[in-house]
PDB file of N, CA and C in Angstrom:
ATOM      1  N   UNK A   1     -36.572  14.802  62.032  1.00  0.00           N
ATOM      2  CA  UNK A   1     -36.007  15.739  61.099  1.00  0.00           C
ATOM      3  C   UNK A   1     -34.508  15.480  60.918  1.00  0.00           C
ATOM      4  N   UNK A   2     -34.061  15.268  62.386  1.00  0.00           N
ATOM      5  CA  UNK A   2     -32.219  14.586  62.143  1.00  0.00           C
ATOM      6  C   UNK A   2     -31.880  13.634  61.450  1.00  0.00           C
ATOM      7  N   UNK A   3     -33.284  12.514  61.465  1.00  0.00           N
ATOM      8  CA  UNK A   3     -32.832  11.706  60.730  1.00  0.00           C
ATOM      9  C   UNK A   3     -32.881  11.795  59.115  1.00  0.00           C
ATOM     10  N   UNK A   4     -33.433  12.789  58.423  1.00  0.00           N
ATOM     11  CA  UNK A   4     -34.175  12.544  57.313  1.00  0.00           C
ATOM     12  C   UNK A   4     -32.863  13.679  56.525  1.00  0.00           C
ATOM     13  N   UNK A   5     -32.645  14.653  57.278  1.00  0.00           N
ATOM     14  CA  UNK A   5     -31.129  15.229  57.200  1.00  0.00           C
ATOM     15  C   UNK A   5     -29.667  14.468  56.974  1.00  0.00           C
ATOM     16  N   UNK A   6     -29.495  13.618  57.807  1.00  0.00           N
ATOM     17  CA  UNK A   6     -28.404  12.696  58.085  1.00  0.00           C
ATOM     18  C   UNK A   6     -28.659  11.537  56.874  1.00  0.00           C
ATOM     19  N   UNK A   7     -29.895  11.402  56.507  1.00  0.00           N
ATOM     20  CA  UNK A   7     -30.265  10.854  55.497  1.00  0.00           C
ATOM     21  C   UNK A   7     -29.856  11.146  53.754  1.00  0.00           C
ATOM     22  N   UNK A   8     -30.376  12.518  53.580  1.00  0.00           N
ATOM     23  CA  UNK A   8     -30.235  13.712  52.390  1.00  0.00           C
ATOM     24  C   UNK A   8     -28.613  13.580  52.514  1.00  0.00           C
ATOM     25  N   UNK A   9     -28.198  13.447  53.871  1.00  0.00           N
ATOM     26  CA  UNK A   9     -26.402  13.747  53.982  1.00  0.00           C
ATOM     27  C   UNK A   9     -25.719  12.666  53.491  1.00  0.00           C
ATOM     28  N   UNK A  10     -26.132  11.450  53.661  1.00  0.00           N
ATOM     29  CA  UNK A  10     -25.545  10.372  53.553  1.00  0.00           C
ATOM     30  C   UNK A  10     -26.020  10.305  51.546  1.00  0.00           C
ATOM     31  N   UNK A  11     -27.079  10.635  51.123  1.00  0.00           N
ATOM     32  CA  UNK A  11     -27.203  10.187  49.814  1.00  0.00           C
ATOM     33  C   UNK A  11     -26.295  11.095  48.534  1.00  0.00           C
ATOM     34  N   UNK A  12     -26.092  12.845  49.864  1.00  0.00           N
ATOM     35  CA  UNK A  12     -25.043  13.270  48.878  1.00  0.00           C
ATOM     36  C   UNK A  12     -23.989  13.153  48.513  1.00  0.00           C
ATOM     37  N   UNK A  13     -23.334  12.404  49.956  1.00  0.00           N
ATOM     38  CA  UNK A  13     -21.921  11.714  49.363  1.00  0.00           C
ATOM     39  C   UNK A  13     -22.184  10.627  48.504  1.00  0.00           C
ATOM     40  N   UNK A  14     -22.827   9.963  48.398  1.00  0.00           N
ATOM     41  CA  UNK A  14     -22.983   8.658  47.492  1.00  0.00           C
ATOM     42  C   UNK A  14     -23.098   9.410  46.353  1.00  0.00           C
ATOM     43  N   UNK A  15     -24.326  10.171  45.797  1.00  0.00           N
ATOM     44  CA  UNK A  15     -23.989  10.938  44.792  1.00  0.00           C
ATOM     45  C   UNK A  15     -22.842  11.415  44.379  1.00  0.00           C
ATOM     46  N   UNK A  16     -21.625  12.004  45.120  1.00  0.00           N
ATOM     47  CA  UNK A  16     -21.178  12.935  44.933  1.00  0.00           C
ATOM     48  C   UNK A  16     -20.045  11.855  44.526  1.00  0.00           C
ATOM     49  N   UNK A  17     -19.962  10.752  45.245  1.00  0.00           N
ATOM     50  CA  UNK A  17     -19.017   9.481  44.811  1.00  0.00           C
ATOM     51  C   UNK A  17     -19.059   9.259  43.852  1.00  0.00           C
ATOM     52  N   UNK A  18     -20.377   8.857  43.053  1.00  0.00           N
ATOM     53  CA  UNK A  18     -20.809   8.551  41.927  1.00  0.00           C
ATOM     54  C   UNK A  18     -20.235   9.715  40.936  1.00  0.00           C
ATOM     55  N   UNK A  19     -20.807  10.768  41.436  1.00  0.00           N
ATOM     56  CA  UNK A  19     -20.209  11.731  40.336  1.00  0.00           C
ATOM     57  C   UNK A  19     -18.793  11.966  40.295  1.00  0.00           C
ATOM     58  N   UNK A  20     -17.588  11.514  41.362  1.00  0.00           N
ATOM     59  CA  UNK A  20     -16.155  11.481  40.945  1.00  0.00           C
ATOM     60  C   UNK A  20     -16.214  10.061  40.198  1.00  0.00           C
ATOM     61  N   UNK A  21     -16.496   8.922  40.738  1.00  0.00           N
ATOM     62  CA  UNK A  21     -16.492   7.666  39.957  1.00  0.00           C
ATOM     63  C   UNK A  21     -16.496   8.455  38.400  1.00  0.00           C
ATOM     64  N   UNK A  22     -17.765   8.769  37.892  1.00  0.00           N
ATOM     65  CA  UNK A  22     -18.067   8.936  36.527  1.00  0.00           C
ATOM     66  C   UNK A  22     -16.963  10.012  35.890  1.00  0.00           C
ATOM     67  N   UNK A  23     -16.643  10.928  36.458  1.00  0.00           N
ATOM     68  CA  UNK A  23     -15.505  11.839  35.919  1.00  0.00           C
ATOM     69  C   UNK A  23     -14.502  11.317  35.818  1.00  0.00           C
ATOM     70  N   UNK A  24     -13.811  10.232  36.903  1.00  0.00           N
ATOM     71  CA  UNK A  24     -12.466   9.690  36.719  1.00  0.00           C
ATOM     72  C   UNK A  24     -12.916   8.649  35.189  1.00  0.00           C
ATOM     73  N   UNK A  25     -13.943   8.087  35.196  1.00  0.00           N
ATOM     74  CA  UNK A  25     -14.390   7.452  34.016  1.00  0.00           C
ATOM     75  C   UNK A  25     -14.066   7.964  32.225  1.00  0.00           C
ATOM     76  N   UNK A  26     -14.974   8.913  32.517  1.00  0.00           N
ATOM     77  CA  UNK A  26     -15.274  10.176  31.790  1.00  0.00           C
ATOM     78  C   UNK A  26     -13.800  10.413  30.984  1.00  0.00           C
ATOM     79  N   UNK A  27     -12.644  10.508  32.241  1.00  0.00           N
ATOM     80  CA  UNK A  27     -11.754  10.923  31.555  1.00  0.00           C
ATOM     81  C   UNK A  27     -10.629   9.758  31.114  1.00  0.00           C
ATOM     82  N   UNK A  28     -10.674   8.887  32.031  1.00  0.00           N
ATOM     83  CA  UNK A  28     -10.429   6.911  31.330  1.00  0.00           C
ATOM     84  C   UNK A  28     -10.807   7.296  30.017  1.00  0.00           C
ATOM     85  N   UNK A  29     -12.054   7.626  29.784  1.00  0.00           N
ATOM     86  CA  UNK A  29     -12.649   7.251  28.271  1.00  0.00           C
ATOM     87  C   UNK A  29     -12.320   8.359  27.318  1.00  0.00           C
ATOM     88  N   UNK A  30     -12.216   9.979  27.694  1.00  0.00           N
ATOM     89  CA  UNK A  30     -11.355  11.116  26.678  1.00  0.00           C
ATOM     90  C   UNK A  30     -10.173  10.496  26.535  1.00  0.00           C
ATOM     91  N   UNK A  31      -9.509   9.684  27.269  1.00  0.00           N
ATOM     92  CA  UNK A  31      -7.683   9.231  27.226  1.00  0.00           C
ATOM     93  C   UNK A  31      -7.884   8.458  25.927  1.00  0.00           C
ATOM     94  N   UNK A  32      -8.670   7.119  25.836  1.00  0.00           N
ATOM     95  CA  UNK A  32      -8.716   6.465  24.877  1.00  0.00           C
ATOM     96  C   UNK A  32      -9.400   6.933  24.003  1.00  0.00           C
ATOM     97  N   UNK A  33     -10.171   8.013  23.875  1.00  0.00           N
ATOM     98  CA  UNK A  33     -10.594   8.287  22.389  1.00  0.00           C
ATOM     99  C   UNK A  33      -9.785   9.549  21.839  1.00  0.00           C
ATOM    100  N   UNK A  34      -9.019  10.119  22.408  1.00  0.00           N
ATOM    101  CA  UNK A  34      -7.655  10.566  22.325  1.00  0.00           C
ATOM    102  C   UNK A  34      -6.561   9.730  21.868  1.00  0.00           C
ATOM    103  N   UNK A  35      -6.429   8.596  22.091  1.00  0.00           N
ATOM    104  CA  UNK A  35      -5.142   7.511  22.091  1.00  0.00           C
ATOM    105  C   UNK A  35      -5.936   6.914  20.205  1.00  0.00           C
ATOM    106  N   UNK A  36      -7.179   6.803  20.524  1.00  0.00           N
ATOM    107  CA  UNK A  36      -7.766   6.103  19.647  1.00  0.00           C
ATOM    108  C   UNK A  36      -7.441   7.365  18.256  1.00  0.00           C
ATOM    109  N   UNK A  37      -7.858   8.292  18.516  1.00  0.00           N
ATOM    110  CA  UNK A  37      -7.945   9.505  17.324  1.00  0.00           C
ATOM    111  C   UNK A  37      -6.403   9.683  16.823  1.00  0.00           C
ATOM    112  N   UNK A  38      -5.493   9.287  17.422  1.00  0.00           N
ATOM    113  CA  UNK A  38      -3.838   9.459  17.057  1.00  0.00           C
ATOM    114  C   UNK A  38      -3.712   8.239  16.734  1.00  0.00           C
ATOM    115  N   UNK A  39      -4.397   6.620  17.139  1.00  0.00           N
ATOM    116  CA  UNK A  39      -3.802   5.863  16.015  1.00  0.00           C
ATOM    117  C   UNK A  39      -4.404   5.788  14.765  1.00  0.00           C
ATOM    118  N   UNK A  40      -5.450   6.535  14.463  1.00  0.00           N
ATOM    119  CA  UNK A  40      -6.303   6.586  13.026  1.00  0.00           C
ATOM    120  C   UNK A  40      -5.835   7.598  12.487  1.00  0.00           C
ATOM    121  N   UNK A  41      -5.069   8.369  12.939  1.00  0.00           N
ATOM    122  CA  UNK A  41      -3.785   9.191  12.276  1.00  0.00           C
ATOM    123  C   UNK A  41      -3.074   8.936  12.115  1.00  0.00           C
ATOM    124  N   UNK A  42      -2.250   7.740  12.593  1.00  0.00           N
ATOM    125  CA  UNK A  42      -1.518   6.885  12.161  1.00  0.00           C
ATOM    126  C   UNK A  42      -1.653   6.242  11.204  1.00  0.00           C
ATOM    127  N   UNK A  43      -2.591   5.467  11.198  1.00  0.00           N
ATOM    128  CA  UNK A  43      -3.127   4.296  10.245  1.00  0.00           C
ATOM    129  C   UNK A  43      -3.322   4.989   8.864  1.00  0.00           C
ATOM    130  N   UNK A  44      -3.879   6.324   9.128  1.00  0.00           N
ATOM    131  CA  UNK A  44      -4.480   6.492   7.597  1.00  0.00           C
ATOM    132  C   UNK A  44      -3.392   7.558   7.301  1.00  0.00           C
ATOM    133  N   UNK A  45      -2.239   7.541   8.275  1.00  0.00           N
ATOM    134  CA  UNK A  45      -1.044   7.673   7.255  1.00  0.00           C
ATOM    135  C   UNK A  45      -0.584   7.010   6.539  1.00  0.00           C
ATOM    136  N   UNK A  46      -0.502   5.919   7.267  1.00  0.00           N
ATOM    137  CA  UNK A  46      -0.013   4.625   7.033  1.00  0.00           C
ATOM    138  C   UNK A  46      -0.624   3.971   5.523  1.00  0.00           C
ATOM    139  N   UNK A  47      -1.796   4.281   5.553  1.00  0.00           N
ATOM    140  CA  UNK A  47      -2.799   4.026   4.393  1.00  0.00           C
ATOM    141  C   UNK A  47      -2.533   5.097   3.314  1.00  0.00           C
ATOM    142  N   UNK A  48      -2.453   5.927   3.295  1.00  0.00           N
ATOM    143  CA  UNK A  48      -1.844   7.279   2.064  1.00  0.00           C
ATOM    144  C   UNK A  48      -0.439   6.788   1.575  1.00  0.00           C
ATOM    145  N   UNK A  49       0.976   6.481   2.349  1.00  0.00           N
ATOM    146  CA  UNK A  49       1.332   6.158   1.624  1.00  0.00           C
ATOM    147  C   UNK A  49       1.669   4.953   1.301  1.00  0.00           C
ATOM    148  N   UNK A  50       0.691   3.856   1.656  1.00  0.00           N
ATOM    149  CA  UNK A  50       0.840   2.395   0.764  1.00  0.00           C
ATOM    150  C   UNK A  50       0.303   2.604  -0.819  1.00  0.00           C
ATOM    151  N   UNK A  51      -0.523   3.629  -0.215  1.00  0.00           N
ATOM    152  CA  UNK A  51      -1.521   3.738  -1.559  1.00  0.00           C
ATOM    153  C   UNK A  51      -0.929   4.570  -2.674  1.00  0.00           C
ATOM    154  N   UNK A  52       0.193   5.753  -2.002  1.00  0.00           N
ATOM    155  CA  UNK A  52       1.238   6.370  -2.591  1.00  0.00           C
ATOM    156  C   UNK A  52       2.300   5.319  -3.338  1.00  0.00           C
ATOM    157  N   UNK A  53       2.660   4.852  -2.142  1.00  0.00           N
ATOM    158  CA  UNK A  53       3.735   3.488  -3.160  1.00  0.00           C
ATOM    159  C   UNK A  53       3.242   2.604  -4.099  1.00  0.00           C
ATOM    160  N   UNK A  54       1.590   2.291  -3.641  1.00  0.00           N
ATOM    161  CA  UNK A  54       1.148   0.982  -4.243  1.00  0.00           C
ATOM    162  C   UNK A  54       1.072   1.464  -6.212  1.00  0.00           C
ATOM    163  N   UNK A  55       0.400   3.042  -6.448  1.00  0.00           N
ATOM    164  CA  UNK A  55       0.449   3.486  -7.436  1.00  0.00           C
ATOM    165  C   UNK A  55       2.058   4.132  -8.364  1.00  0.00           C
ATOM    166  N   UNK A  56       2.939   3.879  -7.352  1.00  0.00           N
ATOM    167  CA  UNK A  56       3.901   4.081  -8.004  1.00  0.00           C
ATOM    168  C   UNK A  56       4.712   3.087  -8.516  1.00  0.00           C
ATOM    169  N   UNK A  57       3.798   1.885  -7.531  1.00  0.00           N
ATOM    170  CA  UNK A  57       4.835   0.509  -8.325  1.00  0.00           C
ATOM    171  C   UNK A  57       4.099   0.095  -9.129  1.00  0.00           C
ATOM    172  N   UNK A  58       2.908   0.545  -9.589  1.00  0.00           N
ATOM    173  CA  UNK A  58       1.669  -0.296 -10.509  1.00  0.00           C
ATOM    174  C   UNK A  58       2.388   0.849 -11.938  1.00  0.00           C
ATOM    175  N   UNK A  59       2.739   1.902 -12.019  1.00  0.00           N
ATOM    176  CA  UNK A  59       3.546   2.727 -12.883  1.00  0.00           C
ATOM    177  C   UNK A  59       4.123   1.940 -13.104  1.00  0.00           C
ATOM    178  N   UNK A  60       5.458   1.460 -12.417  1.00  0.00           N
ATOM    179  CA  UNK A  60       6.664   0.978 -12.326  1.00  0.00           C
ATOM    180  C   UNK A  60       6.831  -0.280 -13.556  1.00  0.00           C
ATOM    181  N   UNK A  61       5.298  -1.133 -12.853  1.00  0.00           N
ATOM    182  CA  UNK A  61       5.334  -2.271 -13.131  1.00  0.00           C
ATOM    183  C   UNK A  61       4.662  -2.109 -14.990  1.00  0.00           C
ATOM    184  N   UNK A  62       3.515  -0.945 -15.051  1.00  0.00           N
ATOM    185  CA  UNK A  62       3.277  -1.152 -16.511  1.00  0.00           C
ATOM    186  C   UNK A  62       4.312  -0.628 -17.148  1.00  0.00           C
ATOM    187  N   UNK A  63       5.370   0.131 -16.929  1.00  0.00           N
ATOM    188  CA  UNK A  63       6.223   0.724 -17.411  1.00  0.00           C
ATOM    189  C   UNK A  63       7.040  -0.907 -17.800  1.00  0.00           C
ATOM    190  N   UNK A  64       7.525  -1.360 -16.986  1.00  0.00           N
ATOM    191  CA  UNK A  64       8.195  -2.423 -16.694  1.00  0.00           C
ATOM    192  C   UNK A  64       7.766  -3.497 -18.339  1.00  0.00           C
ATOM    193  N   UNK A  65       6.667  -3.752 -18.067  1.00  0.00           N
ATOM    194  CA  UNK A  65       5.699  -4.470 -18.849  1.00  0.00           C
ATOM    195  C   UNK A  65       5.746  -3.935 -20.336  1.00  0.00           C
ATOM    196  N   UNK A  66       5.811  -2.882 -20.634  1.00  0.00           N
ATOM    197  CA  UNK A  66       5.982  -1.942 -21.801  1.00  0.00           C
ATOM    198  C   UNK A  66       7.422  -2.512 -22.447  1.00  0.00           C
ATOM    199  N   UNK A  67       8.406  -2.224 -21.503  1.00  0.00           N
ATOM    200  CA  UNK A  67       9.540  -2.293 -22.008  1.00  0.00           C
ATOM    201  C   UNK A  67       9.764  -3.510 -22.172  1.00  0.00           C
ATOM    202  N   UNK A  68       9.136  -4.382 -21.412  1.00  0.00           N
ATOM    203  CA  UNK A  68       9.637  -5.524 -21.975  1.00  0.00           C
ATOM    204  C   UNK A  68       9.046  -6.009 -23.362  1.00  0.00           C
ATOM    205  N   UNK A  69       7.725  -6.071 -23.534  1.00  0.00           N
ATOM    206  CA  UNK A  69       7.120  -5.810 -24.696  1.00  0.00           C
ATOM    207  C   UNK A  69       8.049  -5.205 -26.097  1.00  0.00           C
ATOM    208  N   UNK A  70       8.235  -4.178 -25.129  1.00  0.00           N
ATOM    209  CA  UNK A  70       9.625  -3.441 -26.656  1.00  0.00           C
ATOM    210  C   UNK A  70      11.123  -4.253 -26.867  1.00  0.00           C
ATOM    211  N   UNK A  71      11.099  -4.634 -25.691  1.00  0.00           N
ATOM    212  CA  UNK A  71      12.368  -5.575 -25.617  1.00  0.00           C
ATOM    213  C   UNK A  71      12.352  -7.105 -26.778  1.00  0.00           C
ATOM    214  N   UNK A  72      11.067  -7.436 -26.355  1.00  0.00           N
ATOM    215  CA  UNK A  72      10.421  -8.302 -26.811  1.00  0.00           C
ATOM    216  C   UNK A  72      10.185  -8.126 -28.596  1.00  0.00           C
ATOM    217  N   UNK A  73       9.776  -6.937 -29.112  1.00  0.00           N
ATOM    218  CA  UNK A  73       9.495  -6.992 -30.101  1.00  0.00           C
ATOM    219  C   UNK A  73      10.571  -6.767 -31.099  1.00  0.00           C
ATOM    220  N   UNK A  74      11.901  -6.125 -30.171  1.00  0.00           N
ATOM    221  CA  UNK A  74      12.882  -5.840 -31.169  1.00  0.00           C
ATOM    222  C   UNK A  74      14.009  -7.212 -31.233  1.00  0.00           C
ATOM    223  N   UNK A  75      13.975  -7.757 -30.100  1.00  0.00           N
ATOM    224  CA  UNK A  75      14.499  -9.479 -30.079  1.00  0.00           C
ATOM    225  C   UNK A  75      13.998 -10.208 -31.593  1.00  0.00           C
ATOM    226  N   UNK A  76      12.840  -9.889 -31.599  1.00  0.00           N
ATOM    227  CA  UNK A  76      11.890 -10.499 -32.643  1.00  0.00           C
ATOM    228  C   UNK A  76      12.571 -10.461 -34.030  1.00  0.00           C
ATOM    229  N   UNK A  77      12.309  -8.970 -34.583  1.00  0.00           N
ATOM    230  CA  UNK A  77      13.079  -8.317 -35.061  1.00  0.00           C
ATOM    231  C   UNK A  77      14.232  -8.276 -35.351  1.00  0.00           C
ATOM    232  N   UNK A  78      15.824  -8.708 -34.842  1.00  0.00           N
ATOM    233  CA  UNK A  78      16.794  -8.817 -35.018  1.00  0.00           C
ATOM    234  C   UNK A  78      16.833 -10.574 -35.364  1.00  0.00           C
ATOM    235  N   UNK A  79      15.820 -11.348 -34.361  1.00  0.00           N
ATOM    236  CA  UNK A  79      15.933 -12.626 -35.102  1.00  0.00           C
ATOM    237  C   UNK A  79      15.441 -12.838 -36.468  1.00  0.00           C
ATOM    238  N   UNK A  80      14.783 -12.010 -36.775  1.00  0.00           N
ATOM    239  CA  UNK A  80      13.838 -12.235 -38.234  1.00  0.00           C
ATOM    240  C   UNK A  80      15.497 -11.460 -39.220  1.00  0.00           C
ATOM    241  N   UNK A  81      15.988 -10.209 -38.484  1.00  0.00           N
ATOM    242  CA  UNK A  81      17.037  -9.872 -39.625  1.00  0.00           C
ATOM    243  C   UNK A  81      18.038 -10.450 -39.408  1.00  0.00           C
ATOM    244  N   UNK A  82      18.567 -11.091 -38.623  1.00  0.00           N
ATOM    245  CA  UNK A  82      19.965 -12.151 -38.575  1.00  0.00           C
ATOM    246  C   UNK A  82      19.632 -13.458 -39.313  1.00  0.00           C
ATOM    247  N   UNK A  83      18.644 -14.138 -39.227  1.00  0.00           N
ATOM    248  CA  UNK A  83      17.755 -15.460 -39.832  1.00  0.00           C
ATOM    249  C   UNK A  83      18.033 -15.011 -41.820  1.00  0.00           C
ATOM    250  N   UNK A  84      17.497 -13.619 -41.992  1.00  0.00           N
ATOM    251  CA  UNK A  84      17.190 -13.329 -43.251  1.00  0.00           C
ATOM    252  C   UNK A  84      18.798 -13.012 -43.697  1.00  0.00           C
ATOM    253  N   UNK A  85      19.552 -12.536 -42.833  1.00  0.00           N
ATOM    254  CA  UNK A  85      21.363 -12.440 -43.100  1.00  0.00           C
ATOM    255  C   UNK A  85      21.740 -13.625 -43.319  1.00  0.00           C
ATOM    256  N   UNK A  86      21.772 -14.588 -42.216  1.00  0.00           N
ATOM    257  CA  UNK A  86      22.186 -15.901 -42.748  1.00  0.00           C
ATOM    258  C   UNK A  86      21.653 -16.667 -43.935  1.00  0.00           C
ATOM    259  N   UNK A  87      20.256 -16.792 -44.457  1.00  0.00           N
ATOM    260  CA  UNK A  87      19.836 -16.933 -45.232  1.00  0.00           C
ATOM    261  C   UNK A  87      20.641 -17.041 -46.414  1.00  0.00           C
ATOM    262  N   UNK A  88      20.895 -15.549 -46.810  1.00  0.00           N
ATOM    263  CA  UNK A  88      21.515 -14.697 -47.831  1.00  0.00           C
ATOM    264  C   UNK A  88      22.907 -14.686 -47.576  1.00  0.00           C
ATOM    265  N   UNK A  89      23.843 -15.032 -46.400  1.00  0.00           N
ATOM    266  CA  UNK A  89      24.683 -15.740 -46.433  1.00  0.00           C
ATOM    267  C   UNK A  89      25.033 -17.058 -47.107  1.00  0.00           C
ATOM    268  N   UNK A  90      24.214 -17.759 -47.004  1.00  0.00           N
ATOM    269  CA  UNK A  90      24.040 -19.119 -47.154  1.00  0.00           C
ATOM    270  C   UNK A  90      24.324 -19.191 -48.668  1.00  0.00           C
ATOM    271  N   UNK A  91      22.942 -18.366 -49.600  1.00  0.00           N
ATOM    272  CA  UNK A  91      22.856 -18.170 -50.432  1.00  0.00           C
ATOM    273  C   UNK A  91      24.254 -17.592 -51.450  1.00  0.00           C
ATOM    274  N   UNK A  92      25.113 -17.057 -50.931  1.00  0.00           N
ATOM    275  CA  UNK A  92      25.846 -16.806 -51.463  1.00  0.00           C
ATOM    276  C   UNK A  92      26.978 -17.427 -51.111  1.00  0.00           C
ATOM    277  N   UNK A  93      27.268 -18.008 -50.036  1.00  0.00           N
ATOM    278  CA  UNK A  93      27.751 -19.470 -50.160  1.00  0.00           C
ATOM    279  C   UNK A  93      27.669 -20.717 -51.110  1.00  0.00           C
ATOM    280  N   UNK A  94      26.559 -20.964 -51.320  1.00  0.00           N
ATOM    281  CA  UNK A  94      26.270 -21.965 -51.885  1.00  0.00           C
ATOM    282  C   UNK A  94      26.631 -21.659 -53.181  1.00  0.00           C
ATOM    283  N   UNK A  95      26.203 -20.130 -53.821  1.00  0.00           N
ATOM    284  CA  UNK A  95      26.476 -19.858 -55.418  1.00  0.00           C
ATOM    285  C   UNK A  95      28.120 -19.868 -55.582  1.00  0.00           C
ATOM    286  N   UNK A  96      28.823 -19.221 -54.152  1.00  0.00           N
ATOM    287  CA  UNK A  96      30.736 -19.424 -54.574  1.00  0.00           C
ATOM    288  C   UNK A  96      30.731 -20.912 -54.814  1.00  0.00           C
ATOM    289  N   UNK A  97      29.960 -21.869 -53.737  1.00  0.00           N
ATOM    290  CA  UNK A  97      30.612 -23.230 -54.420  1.00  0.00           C
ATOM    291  C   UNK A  97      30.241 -23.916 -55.364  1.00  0.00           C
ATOM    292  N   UNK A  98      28.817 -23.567 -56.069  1.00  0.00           N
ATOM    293  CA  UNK A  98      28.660 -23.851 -57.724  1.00  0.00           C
ATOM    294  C   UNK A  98      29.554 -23.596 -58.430  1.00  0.00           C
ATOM    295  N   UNK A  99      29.800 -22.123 -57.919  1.00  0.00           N
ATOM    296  CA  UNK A  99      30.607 -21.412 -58.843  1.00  0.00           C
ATOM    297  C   UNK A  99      32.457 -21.957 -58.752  1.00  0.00           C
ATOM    298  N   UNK A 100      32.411 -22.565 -57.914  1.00  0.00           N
ATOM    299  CA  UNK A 100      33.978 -23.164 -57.611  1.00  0.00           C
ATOM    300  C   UNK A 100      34.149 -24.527 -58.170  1.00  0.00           C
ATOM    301  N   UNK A 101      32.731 -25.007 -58.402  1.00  0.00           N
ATOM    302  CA  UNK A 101      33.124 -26.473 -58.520  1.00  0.00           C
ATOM    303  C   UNK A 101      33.431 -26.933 -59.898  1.00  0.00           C
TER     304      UNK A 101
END
């Protein structure tokens, strides 16, 4: 009977080992899914505002794109009316020196 006691005795510390083993574990593993849950709060901060900036430079940039376009079309524009000035410069150049000669 002593022995089968001393037996039951000996398997509850092993158990009971086992069961601090697994708690010190247990809580190894709440640390990192704790550590883990604050860097995915990080990250998908991190991710809001790239995605914040990324849409404010894609604004930026069609805005950008626009104006140059307008930039572009009034360049156009002043070359077509400076071209049509000189033209008509020309033109009336040429008639003073008919007219001079």
């Amino acid at each position: 009977m002593e022995q089968i006691r001393l037996g039951l005795a000996e398997q509850q510390a092993n158990t009971q080992t086992q069961l601090d083993n697994l708690a010190l574990r247990q809580a190894n593993t709440q640390t990192q899914v704790d550590e883990l849950r604050q860097s995915m709060r990080e990250l998908t901060s991190n991710f809001d505002r790239v995605l914040a900036r990324s849409a404010i430079l894609d604004d930026v940039l069609l805005e950008l794109r626009y104006s140059h376009e307008q930039h572009q079309r009034n360049f156009e524009e002043h070359q077509r009316t400076t071209n049509a000035a000189l033209q008509s410069l020309e033109a009336i150049l040429l008639q003073l020196i008919r007219n001079n000669s």
